[in-house]
PDB file of N, CA and C in Angstrom:
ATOM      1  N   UNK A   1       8.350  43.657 -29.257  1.00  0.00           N
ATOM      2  CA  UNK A   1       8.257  42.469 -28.440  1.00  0.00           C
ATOM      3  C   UNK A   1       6.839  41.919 -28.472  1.00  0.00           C
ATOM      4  N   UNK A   2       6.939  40.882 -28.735  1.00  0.00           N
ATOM      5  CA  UNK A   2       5.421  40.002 -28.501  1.00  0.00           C
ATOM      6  C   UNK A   2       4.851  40.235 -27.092  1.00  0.00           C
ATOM      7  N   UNK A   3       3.821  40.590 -26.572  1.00  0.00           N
ATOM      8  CA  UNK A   3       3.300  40.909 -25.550  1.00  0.00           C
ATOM      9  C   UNK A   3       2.461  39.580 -25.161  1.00  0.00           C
ATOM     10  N   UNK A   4       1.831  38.805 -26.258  1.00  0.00           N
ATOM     11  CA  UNK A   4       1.176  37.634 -25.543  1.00  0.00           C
ATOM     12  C   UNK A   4       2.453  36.240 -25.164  1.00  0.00           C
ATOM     13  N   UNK A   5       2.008  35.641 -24.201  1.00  0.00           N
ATOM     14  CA  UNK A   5       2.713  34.750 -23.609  1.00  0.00           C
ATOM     15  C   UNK A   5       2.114  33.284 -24.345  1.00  0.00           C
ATOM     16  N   UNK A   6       2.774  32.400 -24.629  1.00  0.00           N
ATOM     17  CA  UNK A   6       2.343  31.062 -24.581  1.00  0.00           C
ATOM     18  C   UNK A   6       2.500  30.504 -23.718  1.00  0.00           C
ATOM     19  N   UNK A   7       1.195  29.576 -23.613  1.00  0.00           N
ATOM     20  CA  UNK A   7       0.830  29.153 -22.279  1.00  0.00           C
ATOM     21  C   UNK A   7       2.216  27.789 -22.332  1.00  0.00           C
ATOM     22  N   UNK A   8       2.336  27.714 -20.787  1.00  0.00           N
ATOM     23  CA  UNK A   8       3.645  26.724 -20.438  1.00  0.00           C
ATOM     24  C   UNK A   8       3.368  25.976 -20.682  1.00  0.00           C
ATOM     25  N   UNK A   9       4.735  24.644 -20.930  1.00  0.00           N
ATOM     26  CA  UNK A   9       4.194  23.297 -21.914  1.00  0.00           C
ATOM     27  C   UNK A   9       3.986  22.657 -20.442  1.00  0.00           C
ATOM     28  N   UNK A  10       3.081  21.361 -20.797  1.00  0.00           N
ATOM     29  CA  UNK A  10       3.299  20.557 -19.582  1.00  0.00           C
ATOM     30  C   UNK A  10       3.842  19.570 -19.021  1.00  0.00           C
ATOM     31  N   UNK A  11       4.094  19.700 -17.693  1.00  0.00           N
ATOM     32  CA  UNK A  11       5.196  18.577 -16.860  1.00  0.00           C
ATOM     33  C   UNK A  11       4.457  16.919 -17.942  1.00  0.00           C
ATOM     34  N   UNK A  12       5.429  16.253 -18.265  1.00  0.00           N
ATOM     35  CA  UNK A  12       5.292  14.876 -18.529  1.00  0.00           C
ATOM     36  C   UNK A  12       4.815  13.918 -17.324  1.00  0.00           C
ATOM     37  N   UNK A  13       3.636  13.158 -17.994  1.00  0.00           N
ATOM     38  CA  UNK A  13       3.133  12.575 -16.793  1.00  0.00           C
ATOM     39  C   UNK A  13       3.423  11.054 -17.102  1.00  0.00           C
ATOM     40  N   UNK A  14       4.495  10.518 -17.553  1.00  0.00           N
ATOM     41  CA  UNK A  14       5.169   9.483 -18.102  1.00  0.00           C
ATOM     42  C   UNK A  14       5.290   8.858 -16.720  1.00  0.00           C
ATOM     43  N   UNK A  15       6.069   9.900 -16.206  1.00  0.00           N
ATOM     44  CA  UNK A  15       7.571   9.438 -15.068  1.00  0.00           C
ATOM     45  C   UNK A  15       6.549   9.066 -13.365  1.00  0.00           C
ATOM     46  N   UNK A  16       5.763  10.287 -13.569  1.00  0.00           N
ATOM     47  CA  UNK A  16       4.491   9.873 -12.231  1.00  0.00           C
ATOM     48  C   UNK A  16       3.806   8.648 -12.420  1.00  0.00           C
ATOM     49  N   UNK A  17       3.037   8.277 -13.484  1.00  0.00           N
ATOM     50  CA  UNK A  17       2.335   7.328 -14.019  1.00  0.00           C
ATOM     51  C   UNK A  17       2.922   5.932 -13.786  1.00  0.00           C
ATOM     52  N   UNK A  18       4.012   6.118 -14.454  1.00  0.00           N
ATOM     53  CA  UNK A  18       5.215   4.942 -14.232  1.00  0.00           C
ATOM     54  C   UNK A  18       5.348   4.482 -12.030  1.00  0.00           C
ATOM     55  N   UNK A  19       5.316   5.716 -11.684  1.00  0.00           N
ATOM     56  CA  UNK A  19       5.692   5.606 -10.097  1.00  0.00           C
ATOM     57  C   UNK A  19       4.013   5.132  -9.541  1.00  0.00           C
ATOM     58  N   UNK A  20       3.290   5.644 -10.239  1.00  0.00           N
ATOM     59  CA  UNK A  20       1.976   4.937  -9.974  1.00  0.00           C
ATOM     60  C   UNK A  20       1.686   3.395  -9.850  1.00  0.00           C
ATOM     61  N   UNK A  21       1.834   2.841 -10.602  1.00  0.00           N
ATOM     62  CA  UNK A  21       1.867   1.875 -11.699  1.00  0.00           C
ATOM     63  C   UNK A  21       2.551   0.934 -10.270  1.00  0.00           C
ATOM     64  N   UNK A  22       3.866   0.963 -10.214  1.00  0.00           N
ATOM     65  CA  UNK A  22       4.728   0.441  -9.854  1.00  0.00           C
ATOM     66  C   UNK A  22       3.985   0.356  -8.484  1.00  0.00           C
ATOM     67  N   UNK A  23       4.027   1.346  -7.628  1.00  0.00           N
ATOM     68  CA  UNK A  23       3.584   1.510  -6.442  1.00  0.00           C
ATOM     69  C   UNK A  23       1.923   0.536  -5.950  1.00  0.00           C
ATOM     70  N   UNK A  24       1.412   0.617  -6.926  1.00  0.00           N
ATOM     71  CA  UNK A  24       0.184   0.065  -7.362  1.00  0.00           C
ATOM     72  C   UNK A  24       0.463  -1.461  -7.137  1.00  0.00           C
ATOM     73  N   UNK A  25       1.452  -1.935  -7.957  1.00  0.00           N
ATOM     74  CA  UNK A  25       1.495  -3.383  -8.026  1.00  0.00           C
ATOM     75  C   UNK A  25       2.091  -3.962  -6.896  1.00  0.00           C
ATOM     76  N   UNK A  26       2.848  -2.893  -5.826  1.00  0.00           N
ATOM     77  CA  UNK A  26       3.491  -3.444  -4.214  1.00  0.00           C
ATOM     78  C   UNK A  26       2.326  -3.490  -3.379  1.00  0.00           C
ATOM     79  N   UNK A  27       1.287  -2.779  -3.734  1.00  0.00           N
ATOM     80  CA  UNK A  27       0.251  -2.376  -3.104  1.00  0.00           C
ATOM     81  C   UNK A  27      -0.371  -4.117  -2.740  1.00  0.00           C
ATOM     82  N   UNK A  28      -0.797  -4.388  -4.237  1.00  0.00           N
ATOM     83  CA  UNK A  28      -1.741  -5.427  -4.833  1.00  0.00           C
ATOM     84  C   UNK A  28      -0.857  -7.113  -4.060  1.00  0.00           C
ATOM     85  N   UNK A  29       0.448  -6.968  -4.147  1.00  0.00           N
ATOM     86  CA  UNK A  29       1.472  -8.264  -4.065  1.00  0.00           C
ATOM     87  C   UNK A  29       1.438  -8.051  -2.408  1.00  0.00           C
ATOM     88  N   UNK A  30       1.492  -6.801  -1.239  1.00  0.00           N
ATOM     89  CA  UNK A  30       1.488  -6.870   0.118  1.00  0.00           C
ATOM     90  C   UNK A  30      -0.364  -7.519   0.386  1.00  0.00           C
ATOM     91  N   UNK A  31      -1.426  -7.386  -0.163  1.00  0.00           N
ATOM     92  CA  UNK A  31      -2.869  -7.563  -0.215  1.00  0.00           C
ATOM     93  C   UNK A  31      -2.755  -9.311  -0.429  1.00  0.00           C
ATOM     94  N   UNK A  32      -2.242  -9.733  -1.017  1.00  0.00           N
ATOM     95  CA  UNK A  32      -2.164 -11.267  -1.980  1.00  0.00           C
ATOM     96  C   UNK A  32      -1.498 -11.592  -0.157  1.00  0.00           C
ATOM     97  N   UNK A  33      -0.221 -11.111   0.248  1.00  0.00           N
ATOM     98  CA  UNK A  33       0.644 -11.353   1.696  1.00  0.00           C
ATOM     99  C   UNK A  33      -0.598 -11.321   2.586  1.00  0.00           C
ATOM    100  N   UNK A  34      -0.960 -10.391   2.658  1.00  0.00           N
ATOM    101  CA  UNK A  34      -1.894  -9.937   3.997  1.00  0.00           C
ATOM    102  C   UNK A  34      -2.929 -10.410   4.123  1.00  0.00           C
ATOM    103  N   UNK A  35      -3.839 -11.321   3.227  1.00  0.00           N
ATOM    104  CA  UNK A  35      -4.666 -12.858   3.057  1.00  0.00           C
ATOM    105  C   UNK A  35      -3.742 -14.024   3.773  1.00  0.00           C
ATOM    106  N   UNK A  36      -2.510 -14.109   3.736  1.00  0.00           N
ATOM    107  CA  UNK A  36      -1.605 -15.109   4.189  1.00  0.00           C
ATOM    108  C   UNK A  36      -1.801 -14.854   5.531  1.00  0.00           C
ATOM    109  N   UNK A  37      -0.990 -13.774   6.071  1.00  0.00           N
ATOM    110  CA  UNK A  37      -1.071 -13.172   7.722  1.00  0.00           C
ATOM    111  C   UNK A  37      -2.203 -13.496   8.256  1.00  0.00           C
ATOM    112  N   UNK A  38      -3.267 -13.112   7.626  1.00  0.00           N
ATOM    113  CA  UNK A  38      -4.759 -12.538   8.435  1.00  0.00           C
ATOM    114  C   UNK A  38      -5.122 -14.059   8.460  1.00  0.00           C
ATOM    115  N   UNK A  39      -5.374 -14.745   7.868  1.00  0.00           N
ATOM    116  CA  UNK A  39      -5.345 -16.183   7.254  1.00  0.00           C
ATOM    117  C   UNK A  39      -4.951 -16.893   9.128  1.00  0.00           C
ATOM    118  N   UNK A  40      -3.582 -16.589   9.004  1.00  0.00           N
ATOM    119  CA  UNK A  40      -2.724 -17.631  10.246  1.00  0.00           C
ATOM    120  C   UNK A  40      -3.189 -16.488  11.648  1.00  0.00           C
ATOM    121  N   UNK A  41      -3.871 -15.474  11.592  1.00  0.00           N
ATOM    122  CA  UNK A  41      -4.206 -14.638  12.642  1.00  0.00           C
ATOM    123  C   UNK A  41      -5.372 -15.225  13.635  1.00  0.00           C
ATOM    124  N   UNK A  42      -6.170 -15.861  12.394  1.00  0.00           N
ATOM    125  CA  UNK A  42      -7.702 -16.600  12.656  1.00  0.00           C
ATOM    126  C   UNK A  42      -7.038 -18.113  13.775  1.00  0.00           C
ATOM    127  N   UNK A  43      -6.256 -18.604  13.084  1.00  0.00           N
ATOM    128  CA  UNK A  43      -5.450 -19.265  13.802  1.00  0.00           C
ATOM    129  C   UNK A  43      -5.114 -19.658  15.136  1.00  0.00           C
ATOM    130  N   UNK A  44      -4.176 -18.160  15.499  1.00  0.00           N
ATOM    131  CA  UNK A  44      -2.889 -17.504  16.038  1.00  0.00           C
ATOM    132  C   UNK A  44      -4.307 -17.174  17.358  1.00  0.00           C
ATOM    133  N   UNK A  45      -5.309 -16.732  17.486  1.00  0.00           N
ATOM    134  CA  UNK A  45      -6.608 -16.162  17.604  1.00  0.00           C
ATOM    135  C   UNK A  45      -7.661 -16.783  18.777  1.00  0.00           C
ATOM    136  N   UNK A  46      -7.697 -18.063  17.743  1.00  0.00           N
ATOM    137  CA  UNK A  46      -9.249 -19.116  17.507  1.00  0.00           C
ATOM    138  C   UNK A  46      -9.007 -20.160  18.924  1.00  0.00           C
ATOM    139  N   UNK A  47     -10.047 -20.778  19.361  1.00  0.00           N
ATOM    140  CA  UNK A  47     -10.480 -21.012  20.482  1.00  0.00           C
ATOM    141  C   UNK A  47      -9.284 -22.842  21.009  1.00  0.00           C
ATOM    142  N   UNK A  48      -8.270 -22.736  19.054  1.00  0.00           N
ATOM    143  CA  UNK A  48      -7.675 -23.993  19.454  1.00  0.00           C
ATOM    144  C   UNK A  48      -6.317 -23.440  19.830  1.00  0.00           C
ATOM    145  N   UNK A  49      -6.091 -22.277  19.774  1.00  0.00           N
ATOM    146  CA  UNK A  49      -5.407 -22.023  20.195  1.00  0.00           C
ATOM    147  C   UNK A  49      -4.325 -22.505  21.830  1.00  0.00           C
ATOM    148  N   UNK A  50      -2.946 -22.494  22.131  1.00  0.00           N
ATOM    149  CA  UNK A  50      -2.656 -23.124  22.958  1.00  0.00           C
ATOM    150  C   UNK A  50      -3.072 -22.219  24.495  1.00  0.00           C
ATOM    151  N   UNK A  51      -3.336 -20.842  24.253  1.00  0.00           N
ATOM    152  CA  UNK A  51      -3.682 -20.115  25.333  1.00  0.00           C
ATOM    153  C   UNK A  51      -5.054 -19.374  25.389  1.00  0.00           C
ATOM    154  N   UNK A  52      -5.346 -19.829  24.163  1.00  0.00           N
ATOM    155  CA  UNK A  52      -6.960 -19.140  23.926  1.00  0.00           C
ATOM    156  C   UNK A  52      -6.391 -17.457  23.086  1.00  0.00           C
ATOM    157  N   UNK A  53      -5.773 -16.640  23.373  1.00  0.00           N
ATOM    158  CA  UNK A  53      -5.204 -15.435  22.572  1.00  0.00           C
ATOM    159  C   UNK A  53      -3.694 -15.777  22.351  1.00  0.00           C
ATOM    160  N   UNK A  54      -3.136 -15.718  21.517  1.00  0.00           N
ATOM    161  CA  UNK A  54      -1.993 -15.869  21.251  1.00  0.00           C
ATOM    162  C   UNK A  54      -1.253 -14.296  20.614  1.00  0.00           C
ATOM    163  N   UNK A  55      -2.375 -13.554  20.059  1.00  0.00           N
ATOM    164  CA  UNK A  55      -2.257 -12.706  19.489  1.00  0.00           C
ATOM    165  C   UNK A  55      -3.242 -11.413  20.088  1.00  0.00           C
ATOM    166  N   UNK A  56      -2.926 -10.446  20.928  1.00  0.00           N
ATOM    167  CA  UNK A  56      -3.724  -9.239  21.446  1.00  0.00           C
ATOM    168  C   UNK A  56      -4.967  -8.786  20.397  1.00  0.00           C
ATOM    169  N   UNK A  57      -5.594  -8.258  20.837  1.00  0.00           N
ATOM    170  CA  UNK A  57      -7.393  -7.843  20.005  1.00  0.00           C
ATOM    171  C   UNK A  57      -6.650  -6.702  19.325  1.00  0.00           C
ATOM    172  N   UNK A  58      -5.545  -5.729  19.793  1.00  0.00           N
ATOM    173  CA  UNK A  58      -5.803  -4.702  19.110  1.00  0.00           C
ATOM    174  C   UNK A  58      -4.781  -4.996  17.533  1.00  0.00           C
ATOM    175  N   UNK A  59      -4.058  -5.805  18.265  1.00  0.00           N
ATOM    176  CA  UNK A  59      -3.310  -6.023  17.045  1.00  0.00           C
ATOM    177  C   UNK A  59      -3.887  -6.573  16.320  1.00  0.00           C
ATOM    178  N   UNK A  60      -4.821  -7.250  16.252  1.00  0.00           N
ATOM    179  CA  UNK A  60      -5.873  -8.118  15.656  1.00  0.00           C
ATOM    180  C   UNK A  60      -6.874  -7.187  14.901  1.00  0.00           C
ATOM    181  N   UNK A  61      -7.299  -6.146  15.240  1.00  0.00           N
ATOM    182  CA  UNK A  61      -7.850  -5.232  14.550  1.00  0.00           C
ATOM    183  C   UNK A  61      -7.140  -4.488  13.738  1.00  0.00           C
ATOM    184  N   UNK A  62      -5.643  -3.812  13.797  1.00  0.00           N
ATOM    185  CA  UNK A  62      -5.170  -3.070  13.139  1.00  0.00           C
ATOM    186  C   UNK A  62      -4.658  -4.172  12.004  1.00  0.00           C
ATOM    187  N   UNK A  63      -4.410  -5.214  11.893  1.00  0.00           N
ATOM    188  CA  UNK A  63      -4.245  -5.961  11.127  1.00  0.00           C
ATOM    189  C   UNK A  63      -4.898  -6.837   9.689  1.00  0.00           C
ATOM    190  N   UNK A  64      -6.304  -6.754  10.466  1.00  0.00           N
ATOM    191  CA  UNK A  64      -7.819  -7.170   9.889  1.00  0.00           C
ATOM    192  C   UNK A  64      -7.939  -5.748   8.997  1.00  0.00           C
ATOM    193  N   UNK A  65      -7.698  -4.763   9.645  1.00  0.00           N
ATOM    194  CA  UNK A  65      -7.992  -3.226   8.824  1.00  0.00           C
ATOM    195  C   UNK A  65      -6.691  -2.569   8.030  1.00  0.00           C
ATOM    196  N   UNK A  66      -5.804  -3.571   7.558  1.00  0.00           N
ATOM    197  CA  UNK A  66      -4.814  -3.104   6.747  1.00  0.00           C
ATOM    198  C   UNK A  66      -5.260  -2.935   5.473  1.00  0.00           C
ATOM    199  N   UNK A  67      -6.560  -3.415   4.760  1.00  0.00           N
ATOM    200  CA  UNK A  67      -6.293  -3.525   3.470  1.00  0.00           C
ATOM    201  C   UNK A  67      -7.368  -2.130   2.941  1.00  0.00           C
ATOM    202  N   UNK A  68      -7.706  -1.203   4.215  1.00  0.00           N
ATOM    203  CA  UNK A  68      -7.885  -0.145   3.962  1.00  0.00           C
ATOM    204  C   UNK A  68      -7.093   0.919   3.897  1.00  0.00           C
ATOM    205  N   UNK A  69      -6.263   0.981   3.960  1.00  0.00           N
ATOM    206  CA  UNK A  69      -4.704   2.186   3.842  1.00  0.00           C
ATOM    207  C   UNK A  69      -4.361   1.753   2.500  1.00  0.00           C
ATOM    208  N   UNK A  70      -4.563   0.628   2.063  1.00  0.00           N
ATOM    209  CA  UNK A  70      -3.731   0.679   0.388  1.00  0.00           C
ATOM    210  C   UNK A  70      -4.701   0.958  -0.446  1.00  0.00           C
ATOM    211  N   UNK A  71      -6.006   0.879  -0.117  1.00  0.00           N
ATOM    212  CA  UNK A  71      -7.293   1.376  -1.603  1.00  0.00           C
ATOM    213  C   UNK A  71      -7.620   2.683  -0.900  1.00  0.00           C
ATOM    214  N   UNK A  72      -7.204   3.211  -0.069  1.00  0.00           N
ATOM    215  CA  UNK A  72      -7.933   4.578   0.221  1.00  0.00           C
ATOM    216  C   UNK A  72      -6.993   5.310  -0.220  1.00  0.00           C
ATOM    217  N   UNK A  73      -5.441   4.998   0.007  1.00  0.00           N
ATOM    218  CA  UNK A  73      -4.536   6.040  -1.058  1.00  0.00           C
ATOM    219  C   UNK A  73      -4.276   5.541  -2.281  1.00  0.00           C
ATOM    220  N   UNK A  74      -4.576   4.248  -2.728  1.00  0.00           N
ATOM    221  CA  UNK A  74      -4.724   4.169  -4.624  1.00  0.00           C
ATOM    222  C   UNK A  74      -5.556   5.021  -4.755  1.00  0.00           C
ATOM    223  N   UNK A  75      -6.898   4.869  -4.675  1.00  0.00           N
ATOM    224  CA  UNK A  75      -8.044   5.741  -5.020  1.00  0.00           C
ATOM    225  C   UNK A  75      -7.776   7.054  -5.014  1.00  0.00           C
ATOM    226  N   UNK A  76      -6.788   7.653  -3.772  1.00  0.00           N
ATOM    227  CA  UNK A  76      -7.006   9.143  -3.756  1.00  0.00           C
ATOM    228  C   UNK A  76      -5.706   9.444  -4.327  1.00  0.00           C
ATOM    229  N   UNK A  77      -4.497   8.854  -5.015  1.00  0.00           N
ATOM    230  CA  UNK A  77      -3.809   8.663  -5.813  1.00  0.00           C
ATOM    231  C   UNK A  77      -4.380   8.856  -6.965  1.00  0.00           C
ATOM    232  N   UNK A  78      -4.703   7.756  -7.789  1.00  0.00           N
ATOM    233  CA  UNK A  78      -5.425   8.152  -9.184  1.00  0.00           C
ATOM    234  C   UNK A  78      -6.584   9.233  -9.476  1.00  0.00           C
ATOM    235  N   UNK A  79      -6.958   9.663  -7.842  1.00  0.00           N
ATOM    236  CA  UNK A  79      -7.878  10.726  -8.572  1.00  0.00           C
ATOM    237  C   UNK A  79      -7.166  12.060  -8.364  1.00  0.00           C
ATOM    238  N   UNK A  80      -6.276  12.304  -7.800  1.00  0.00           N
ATOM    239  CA  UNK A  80      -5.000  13.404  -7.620  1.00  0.00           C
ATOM    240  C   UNK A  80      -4.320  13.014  -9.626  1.00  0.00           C
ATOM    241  N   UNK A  81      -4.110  12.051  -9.784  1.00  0.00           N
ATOM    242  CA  UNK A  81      -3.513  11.911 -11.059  1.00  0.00           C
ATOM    243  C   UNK A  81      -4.190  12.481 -11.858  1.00  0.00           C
ATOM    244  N   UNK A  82      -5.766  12.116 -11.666  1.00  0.00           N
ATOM    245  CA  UNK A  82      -6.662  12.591 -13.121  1.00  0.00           C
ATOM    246  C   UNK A  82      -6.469  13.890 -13.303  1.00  0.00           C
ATOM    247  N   UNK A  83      -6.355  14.829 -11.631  1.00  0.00           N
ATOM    248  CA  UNK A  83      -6.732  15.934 -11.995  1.00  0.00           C
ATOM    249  C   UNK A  83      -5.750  16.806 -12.316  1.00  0.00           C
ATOM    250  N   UNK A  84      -4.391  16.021 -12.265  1.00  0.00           N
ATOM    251  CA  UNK A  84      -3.278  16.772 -13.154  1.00  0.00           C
ATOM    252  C   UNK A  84      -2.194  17.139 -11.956  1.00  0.00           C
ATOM    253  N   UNK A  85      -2.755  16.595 -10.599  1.00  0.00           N
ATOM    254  CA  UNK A  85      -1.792  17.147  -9.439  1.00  0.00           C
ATOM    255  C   UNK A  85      -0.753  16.302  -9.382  1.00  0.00           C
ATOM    256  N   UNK A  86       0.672  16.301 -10.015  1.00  0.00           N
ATOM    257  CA  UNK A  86       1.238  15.309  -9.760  1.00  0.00           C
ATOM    258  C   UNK A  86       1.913  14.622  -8.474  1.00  0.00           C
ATOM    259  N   UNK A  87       1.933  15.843  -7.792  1.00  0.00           N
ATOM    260  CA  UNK A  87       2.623  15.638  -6.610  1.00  0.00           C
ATOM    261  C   UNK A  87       1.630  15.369  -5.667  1.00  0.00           C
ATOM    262  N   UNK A  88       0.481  15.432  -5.267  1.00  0.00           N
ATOM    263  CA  UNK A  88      -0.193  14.547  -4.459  1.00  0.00           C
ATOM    264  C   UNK A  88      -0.586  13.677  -4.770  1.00  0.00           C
ATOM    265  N   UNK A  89      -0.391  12.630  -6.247  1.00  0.00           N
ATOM    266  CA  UNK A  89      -0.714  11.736  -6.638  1.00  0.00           C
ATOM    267  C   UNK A  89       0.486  11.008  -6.198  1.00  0.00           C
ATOM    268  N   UNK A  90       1.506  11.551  -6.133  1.00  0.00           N
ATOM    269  CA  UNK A  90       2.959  10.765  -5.840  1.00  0.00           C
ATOM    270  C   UNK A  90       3.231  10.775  -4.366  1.00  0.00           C
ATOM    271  N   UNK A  91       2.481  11.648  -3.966  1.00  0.00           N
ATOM    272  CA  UNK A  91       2.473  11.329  -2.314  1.00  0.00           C
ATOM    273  C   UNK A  91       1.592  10.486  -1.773  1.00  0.00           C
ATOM    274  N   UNK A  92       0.382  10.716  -2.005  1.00  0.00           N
ATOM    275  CA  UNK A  92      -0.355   9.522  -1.931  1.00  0.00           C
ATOM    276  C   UNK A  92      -0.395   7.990  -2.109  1.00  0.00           C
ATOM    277  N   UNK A  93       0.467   7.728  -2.905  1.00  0.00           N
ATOM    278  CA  UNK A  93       1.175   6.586  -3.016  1.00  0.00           C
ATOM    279  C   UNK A  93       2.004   6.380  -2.814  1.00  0.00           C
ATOM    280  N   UNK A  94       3.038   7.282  -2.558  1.00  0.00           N
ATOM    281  CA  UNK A  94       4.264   6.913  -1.913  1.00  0.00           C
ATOM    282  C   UNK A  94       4.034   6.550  -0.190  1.00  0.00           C
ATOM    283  N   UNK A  95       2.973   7.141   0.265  1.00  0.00           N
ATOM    284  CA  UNK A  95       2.074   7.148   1.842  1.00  0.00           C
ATOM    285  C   UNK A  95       1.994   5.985   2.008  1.00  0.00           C
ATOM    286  N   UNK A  96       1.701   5.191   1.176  1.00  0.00           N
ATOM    287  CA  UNK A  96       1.315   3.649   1.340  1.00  0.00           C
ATOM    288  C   UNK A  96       2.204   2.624   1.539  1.00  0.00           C
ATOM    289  N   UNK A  97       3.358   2.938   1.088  1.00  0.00           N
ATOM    290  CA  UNK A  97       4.467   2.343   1.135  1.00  0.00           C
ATOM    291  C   UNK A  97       5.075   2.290   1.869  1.00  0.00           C
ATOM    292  N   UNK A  98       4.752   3.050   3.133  1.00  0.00           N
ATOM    293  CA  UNK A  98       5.201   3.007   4.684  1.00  0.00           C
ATOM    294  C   UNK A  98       4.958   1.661   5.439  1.00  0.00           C
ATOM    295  N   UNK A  99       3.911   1.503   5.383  1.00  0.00           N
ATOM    296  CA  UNK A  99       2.967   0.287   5.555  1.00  0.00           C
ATOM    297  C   UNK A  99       3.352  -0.999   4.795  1.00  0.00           C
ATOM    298  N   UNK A 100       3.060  -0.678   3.277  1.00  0.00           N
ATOM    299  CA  UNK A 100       3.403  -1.910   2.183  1.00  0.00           C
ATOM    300  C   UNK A 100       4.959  -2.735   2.456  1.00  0.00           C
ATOM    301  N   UNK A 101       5.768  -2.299   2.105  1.00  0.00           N
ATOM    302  CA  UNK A 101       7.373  -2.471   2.214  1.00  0.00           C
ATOM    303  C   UNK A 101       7.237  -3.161   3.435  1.00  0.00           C
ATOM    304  N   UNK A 102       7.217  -3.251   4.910  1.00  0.00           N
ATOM    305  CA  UNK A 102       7.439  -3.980   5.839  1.00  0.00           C
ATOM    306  C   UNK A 102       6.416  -4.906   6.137  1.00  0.00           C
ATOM    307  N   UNK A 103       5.265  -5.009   5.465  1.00  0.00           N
ATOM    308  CA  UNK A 103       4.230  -5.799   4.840  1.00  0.00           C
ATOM    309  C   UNK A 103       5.142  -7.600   4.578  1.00  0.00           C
ATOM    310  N   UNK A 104       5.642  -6.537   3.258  1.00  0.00           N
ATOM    311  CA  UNK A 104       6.344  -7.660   2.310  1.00  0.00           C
ATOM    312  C   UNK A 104       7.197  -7.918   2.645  1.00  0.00           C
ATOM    313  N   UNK A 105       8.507  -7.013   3.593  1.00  0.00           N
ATOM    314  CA  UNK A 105       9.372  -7.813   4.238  1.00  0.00           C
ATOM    315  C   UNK A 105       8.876  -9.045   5.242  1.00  0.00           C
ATOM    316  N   UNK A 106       8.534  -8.243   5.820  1.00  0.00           N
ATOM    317  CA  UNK A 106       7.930  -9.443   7.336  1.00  0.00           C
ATOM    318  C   UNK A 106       7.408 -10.826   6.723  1.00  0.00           C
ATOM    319  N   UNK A 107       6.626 -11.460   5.753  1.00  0.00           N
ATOM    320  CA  UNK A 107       5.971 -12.279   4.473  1.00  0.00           C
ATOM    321  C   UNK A 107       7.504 -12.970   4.334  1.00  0.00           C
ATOM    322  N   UNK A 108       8.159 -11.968   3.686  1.00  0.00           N
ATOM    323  CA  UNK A 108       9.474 -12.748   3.057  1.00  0.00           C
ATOM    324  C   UNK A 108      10.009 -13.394   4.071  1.00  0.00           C
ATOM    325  N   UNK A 109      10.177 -12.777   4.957  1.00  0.00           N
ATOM    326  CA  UNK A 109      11.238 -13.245   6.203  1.00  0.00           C
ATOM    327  C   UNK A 109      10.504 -14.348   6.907  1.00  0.00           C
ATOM    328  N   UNK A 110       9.536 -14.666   6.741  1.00  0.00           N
ATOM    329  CA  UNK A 110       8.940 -15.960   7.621  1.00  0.00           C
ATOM    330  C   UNK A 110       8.484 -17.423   6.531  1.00  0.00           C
ATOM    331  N   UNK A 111       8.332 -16.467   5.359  1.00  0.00           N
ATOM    332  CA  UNK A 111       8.678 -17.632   4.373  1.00  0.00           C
ATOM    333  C   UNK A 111      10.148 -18.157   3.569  1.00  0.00           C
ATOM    334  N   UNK A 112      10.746 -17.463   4.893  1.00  0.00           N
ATOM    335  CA  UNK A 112      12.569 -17.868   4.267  1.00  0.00           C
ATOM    336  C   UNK A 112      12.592 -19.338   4.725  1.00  0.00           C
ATOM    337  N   UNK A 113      13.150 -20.061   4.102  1.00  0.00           N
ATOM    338  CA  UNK A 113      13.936 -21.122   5.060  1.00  0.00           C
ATOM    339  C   UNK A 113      14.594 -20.811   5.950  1.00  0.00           C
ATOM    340  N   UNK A 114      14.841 -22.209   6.536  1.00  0.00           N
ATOM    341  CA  UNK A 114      15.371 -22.049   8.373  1.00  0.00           C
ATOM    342  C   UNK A 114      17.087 -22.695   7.440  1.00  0.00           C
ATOM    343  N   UNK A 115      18.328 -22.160   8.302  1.00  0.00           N
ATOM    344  CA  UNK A 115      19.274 -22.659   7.647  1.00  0.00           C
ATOM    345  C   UNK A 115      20.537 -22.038   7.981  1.00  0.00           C
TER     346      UNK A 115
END
């Protein structure tokens, strides 16, 4: 019997890469949305407002600070990727998508027509 082992082949990083990728570009298309929101917040906000706040401070902050949850898990996404971890690269971006997805719904749904 052969006593040395060959070393195991490795997981394909096609299929992660691909989920990267993808995840990446919901990321980038909710960011393009969330210029729109933040945009009508200043608005929703600002001193012409019909009540002076229309919109609470805190929501106003967690809102202003959305576009740090999608580059802090890209970033710690692709660097989980480099280092070969696939599965915290796929969690890490999949993390974001909690956030992203009702991002882009909420966007869609107010730029629907009335009808």
């Amino acid at each position: 019997m052969n006593t040395v082992a060959a070393a195991p082949p490795r997981a394909s990083r096609t299929g992660p890469a691909l989920w990267l990728v993808a995840t990446q570009a919901l990321a980038l298309a909710s960011l393009a949305a969330w210029l729109l929101v933040a945009g009508f917040s200043f608005i929703a906000s600002g001193p012409g407002s019909a009540d002076g706040v229309l919109v609470p401070r805190s929501v106003l902050w967690v809102l202003w600070g959305y576009p740090v949850l999608p580059l802090v898990c890209s970033a710690a996404a692709w660097r989980a990727f480099r280092r070969r971890d696939l599965r915290r690269a796929i969690t890490w971006t999949s993390v974001q998508l909690v956030v992203v997805l009702p991002m882009l719904a909420y966007v869609a749904y107010m730029a629907s027509p009335v009808g």
